[in-house]
PDB file of N, CA and C in Angstrom:
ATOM      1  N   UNK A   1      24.350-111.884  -9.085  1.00  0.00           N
ATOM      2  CA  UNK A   1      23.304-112.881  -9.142  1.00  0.00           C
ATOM      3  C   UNK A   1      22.193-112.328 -10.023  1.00  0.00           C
ATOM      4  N   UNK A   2      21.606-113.318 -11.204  1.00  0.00           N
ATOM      5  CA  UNK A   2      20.532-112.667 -11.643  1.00  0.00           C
ATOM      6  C   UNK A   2      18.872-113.721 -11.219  1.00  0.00           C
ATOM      7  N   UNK A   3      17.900-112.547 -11.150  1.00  0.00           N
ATOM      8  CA  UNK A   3      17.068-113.174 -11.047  1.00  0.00           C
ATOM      9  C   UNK A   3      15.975-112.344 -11.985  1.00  0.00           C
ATOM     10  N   UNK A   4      14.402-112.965 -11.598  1.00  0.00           N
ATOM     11  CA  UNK A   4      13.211-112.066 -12.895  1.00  0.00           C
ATOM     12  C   UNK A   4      14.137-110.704 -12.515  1.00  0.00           C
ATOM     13  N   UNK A   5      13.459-110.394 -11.374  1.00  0.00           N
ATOM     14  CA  UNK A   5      13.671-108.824 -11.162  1.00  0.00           C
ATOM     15  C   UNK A   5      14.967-107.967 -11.638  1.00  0.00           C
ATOM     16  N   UNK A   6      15.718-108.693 -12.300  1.00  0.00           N
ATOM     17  CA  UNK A   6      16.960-108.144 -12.672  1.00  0.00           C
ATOM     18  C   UNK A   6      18.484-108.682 -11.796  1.00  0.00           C
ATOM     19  N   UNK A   7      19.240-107.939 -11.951  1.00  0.00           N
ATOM     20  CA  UNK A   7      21.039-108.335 -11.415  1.00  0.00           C
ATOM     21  C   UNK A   7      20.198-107.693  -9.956  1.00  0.00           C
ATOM     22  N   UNK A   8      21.033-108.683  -8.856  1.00  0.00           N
ATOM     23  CA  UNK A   8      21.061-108.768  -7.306  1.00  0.00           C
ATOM     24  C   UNK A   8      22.578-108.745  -7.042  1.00  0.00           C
ATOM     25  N   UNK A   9      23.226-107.526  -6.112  1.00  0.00           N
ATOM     26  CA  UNK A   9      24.190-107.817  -5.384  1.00  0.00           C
ATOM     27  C   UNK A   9      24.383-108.517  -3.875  1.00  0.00           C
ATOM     28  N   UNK A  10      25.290-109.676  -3.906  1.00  0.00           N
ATOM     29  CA  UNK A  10      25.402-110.151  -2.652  1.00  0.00           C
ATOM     30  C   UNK A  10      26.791-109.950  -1.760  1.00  0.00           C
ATOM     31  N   UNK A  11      26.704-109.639  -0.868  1.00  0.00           N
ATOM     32  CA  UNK A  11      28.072-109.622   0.453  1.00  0.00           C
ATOM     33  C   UNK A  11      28.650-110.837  -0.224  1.00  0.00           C
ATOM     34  N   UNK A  12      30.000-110.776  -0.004  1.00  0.00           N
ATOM     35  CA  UNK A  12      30.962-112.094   0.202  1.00  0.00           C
ATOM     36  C   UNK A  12      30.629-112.983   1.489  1.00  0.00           C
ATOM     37  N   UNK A  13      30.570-112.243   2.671  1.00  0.00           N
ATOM     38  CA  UNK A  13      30.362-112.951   3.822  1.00  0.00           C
ATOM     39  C   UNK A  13      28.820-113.377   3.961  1.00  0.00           C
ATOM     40  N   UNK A  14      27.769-112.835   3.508  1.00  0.00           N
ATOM     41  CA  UNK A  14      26.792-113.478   3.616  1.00  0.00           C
ATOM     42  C   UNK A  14      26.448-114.831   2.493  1.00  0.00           C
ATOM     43  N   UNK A  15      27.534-115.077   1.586  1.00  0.00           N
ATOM     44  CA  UNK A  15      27.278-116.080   0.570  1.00  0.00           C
ATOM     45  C   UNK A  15      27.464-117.632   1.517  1.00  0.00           C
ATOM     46  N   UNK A  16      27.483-118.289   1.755  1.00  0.00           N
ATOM     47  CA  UNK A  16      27.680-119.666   1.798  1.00  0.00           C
ATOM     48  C   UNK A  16      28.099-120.442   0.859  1.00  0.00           C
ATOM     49  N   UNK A  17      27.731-121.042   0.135  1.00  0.00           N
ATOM     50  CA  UNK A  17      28.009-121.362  -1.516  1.00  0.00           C
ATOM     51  C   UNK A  17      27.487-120.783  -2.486  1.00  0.00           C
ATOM     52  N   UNK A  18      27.932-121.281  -4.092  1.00  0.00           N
ATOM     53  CA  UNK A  18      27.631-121.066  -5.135  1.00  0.00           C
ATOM     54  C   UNK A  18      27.505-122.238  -5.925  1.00  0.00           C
ATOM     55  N   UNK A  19      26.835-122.173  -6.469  1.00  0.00           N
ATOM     56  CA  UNK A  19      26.634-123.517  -7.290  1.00  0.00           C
ATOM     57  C   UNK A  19      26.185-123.778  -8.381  1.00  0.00           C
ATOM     58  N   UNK A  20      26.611-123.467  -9.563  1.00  0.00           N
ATOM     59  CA  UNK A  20      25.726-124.082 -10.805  1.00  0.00           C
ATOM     60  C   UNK A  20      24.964-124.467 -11.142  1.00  0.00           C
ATOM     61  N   UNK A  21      23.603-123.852 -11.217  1.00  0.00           N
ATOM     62  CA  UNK A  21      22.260-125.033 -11.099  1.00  0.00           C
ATOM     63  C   UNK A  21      22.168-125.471 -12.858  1.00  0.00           C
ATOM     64  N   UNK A  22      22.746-125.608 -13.655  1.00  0.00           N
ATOM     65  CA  UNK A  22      22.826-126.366 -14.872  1.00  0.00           C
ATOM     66  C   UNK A  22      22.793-127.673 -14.349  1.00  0.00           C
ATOM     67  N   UNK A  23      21.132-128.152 -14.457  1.00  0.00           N
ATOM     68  CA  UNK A  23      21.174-129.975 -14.123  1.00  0.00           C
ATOM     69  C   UNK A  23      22.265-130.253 -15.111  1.00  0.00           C
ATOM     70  N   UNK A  24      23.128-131.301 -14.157  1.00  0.00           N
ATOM     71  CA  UNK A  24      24.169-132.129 -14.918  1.00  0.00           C
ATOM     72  C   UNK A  24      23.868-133.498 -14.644  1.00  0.00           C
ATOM     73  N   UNK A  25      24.305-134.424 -15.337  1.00  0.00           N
ATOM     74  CA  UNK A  25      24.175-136.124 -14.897  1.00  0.00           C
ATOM     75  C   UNK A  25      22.449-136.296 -14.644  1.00  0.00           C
ATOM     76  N   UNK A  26      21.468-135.835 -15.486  1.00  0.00           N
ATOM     77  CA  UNK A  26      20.831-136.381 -15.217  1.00  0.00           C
ATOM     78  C   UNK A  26      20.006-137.725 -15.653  1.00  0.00           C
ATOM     79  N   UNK A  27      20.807-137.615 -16.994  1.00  0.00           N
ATOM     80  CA  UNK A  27      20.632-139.153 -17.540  1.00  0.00           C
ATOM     81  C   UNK A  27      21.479-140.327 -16.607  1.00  0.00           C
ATOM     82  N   UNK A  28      22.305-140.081 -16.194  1.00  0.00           N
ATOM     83  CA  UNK A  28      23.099-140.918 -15.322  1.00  0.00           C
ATOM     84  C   UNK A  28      22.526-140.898 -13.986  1.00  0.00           C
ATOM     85  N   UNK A  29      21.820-140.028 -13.256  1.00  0.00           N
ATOM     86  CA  UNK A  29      21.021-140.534 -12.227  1.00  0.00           C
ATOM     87  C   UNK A  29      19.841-140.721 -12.301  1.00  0.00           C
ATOM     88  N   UNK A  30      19.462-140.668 -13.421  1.00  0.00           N
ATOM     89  CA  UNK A  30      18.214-141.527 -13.744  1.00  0.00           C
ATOM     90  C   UNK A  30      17.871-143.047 -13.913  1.00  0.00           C
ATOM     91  N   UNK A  31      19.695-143.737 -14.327  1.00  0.00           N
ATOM     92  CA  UNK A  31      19.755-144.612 -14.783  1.00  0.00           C
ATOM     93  C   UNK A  31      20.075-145.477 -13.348  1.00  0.00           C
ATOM     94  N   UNK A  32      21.099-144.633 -12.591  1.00  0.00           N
ATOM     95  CA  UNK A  32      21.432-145.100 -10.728  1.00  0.00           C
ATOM     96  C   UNK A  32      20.284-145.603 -10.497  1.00  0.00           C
ATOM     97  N   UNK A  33      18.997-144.772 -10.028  1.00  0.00           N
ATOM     98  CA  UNK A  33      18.021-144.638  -9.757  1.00  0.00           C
ATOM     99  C   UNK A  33      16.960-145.900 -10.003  1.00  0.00           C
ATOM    100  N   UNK A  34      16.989-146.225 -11.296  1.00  0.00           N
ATOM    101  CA  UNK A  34      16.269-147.192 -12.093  1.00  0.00           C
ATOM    102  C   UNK A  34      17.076-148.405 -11.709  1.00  0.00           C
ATOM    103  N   UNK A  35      17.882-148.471 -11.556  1.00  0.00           N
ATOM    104  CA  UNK A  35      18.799-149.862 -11.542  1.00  0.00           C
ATOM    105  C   UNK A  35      18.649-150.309  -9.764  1.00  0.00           C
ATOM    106  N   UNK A  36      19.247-148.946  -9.250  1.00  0.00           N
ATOM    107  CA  UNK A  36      18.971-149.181  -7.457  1.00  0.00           C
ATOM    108  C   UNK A  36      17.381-149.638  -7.239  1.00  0.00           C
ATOM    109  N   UNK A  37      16.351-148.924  -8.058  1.00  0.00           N
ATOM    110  CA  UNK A  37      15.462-149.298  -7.636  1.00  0.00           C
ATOM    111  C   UNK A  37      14.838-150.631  -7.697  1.00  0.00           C
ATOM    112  N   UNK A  38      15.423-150.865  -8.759  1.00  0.00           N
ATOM    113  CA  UNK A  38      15.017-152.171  -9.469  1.00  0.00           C
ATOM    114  C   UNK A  38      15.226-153.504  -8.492  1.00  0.00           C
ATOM    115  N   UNK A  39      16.750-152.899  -8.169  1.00  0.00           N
ATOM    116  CA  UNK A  39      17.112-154.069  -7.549  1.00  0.00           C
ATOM    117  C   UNK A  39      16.796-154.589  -5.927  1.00  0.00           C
ATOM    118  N   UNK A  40      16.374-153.214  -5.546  1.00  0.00           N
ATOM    119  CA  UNK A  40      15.771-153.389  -4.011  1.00  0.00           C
ATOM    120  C   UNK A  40      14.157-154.013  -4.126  1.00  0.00           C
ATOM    121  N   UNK A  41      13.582-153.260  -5.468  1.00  0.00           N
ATOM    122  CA  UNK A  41      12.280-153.931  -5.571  1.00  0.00           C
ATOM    123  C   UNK A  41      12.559-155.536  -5.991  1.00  0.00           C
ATOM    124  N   UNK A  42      13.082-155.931  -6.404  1.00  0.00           N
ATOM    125  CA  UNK A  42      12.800-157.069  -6.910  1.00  0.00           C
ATOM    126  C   UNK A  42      13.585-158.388  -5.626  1.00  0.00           C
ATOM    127  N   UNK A  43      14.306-157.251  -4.573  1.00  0.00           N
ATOM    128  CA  UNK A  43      14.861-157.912  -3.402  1.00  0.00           C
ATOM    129  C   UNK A  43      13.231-158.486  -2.133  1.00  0.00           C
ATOM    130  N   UNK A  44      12.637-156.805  -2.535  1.00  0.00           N
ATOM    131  CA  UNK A  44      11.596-156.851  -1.550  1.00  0.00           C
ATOM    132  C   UNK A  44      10.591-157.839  -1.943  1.00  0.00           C
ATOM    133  N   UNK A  45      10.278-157.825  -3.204  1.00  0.00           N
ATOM    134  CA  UNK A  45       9.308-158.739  -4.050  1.00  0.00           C
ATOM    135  C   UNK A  45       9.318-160.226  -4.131  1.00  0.00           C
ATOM    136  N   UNK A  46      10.958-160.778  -3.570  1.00  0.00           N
ATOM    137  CA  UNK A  46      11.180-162.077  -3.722  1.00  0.00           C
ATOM    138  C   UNK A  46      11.055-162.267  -1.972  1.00  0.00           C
ATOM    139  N   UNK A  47      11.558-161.406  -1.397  1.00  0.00           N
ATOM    140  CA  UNK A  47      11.565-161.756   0.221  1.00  0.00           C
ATOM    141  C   UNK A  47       9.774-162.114   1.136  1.00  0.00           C
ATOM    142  N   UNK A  48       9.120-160.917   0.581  1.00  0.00           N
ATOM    143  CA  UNK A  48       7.983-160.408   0.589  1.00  0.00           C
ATOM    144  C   UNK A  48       7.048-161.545   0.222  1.00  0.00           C
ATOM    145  N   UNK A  49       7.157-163.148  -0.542  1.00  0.00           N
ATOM    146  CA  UNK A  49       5.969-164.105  -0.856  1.00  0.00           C
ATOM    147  C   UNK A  49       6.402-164.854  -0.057  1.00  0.00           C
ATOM    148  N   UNK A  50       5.370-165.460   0.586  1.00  0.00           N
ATOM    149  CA  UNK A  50       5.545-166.783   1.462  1.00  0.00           C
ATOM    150  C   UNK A  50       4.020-167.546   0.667  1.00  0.00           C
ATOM    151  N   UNK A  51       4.833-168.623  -0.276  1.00  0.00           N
ATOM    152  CA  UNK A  51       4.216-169.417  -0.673  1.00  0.00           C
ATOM    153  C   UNK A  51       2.584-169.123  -1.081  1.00  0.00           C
ATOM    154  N   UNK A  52       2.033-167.880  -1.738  1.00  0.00           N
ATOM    155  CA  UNK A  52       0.566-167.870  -1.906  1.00  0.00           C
ATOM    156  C   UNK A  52       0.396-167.605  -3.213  1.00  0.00           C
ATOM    157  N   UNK A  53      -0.081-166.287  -4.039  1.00  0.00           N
ATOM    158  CA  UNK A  53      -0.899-166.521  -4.695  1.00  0.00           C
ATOM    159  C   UNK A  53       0.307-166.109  -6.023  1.00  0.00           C
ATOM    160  N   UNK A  54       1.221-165.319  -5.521  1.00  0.00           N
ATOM    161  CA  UNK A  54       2.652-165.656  -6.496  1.00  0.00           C
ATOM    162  C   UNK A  54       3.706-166.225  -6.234  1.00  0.00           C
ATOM    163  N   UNK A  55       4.278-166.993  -7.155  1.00  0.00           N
ATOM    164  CA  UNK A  55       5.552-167.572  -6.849  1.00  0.00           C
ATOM    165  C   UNK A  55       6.966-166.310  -6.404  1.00  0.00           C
ATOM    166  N   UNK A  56       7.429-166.761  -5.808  1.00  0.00           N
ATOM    167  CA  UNK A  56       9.201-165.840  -5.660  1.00  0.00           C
ATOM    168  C   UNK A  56       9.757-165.222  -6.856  1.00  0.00           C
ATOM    169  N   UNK A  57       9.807-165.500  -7.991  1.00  0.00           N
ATOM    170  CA  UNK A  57      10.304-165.370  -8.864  1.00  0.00           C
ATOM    171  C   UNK A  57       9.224-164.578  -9.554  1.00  0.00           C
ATOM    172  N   UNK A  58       8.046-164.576  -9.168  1.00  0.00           N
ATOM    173  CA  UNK A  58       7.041-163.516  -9.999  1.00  0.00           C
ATOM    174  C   UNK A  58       7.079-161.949  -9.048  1.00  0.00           C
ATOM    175  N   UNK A  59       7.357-162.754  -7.488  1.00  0.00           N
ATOM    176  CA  UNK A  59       7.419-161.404  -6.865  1.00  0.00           C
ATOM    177  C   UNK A  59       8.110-160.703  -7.119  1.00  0.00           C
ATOM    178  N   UNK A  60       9.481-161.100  -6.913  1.00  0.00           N
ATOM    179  CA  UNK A  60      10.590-160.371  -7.712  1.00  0.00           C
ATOM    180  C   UNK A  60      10.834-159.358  -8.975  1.00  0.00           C
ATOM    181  N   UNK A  61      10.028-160.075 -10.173  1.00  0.00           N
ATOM    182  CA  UNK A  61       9.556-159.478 -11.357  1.00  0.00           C
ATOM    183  C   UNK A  61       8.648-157.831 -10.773  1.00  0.00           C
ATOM    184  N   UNK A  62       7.418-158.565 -10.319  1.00  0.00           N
ATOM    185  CA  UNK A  62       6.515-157.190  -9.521  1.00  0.00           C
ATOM    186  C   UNK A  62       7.516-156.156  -8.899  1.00  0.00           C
ATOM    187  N   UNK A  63       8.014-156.355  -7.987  1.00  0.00           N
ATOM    188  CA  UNK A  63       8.900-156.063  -7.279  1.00  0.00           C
ATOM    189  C   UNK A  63      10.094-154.937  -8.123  1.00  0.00           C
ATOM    190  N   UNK A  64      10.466-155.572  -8.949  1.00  0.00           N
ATOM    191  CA  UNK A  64      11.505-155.010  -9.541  1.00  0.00           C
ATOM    192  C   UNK A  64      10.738-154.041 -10.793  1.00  0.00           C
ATOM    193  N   UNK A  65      10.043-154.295 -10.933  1.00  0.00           N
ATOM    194  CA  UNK A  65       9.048-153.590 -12.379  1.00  0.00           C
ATOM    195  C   UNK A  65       8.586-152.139 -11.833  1.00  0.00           C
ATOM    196  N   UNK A  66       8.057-152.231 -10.130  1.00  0.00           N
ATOM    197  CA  UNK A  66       7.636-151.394  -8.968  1.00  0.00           C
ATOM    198  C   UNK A  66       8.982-150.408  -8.597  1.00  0.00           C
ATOM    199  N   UNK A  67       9.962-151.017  -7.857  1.00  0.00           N
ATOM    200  CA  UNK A  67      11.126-150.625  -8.064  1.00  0.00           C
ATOM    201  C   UNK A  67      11.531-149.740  -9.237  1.00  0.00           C
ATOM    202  N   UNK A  68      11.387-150.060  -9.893  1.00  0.00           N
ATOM    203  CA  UNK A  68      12.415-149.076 -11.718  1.00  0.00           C
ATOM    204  C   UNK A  68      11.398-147.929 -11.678  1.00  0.00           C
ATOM    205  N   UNK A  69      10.067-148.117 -11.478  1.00  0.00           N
ATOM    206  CA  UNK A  69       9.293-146.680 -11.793  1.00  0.00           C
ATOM    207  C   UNK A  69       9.583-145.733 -10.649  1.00  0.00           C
ATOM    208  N   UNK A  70       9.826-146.446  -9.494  1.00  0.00           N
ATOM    209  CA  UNK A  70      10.184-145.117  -8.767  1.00  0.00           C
ATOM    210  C   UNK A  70      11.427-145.094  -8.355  1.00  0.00           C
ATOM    211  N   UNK A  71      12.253-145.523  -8.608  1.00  0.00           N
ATOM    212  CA  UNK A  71      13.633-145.582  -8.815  1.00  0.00           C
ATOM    213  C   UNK A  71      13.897-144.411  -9.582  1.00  0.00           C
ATOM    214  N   UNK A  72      13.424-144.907 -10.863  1.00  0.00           N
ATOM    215  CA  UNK A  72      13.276-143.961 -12.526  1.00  0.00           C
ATOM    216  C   UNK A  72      13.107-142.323 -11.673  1.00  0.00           C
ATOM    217  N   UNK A  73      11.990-142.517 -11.219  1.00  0.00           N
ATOM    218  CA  UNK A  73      11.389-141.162 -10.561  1.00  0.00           C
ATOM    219  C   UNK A  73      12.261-140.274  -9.883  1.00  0.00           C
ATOM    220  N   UNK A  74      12.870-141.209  -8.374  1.00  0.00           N
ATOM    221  CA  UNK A  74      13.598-140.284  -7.636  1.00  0.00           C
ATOM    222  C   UNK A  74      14.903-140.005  -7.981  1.00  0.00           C
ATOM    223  N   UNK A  75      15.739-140.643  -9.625  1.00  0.00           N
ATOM    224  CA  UNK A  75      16.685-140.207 -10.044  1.00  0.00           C
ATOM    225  C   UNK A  75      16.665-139.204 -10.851  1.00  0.00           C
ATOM    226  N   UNK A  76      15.596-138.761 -11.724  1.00  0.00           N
ATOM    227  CA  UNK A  76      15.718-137.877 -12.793  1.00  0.00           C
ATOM    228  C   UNK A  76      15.404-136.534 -11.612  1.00  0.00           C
ATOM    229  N   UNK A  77      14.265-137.430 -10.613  1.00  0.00           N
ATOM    230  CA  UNK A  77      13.846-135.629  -9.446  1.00  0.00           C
ATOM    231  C   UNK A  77      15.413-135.192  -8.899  1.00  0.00           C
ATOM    232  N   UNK A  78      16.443-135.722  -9.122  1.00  0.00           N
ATOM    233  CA  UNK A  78      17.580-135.345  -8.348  1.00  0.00           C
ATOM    234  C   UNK A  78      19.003-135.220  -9.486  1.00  0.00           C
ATOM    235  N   UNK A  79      18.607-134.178  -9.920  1.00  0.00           N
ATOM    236  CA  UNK A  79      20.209-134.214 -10.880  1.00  0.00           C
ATOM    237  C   UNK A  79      21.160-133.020 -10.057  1.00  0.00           C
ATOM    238  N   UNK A  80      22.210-133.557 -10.290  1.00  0.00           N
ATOM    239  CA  UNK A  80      23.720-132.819  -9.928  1.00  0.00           C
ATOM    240  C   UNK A  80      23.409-131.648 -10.309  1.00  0.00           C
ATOM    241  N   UNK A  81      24.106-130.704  -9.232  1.00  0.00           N
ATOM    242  CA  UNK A  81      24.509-129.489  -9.318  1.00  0.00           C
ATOM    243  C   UNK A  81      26.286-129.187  -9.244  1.00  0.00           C
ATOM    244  N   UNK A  82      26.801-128.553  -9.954  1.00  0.00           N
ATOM    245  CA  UNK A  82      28.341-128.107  -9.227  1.00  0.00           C
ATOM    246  C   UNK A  82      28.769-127.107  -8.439  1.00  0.00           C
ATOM    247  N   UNK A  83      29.591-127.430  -7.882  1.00  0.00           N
ATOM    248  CA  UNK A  83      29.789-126.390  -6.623  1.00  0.00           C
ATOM    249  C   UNK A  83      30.688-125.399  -7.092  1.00  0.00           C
ATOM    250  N   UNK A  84      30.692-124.203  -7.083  1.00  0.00           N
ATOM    251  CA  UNK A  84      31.498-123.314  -7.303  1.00  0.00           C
ATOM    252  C   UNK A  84      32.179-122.653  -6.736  1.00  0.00           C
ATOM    253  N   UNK A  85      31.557-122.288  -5.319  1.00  0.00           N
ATOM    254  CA  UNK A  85      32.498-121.656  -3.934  1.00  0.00           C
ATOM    255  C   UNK A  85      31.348-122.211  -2.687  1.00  0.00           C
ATOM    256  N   UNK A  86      32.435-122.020  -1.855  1.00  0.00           N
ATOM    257  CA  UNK A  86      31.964-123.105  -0.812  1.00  0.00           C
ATOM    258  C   UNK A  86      32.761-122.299   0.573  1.00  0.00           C
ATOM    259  N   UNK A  87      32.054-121.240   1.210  1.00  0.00           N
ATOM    260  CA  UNK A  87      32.703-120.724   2.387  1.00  0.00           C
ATOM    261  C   UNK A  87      33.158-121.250   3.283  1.00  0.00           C
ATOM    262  N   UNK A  88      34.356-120.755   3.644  1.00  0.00           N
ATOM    263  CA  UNK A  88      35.374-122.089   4.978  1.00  0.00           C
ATOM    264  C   UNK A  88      34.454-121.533   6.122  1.00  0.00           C
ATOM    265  N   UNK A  89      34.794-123.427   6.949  1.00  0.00           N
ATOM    266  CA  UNK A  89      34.088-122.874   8.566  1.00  0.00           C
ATOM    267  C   UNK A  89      34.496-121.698   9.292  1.00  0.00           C
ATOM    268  N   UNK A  90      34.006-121.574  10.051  1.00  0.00           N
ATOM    269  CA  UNK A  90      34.995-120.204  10.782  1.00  0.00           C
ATOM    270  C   UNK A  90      34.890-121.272  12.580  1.00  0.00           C
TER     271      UNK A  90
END
């Protein structure tokens, strides 16, 4: 294992996993992200007006516009890692 301080040796039995931290897919869960969000905002945004100062179809817009930015957000904060070893239960 390397870290600042230089190469670290670890036990086999004290490892749990290993994992690749090379973000992978993070254009692709950025895009999950933006789309899921979009679409729950613009679910909440149309459900969310009862007849006042926007129409359904504007909430929705709000809604979904609200949605994509943090959609956008919590997909790029979360990109893939790969697993490399993965210790059996005991």
């Amino acid at each position: 294992m390397q870290e600042k301080a230089g190469q670290q040796t670890v036990q086999r039995q004290d490892v749990l996993s290993v994992k690749l931290m090379k973000p992978q897919n993070r254009g692709r869960n950025t895009l999950i992200g933006a789309a899921v969000g979009a679409g729950a905002g613009a679910g909440i945004g149309a459900a969310g007006v009862h007849g006042g100062f926007f129409t359904r179809g504007e909430g929705a817009a709000v809604g979904a516009v609200l949605g994509l930015v943090i959609g956008t957000a919590i997909g790029a904060a979360n990109p893939s890692h790969t697993t490399i070893y993965r210790a059996k239960a005991h």
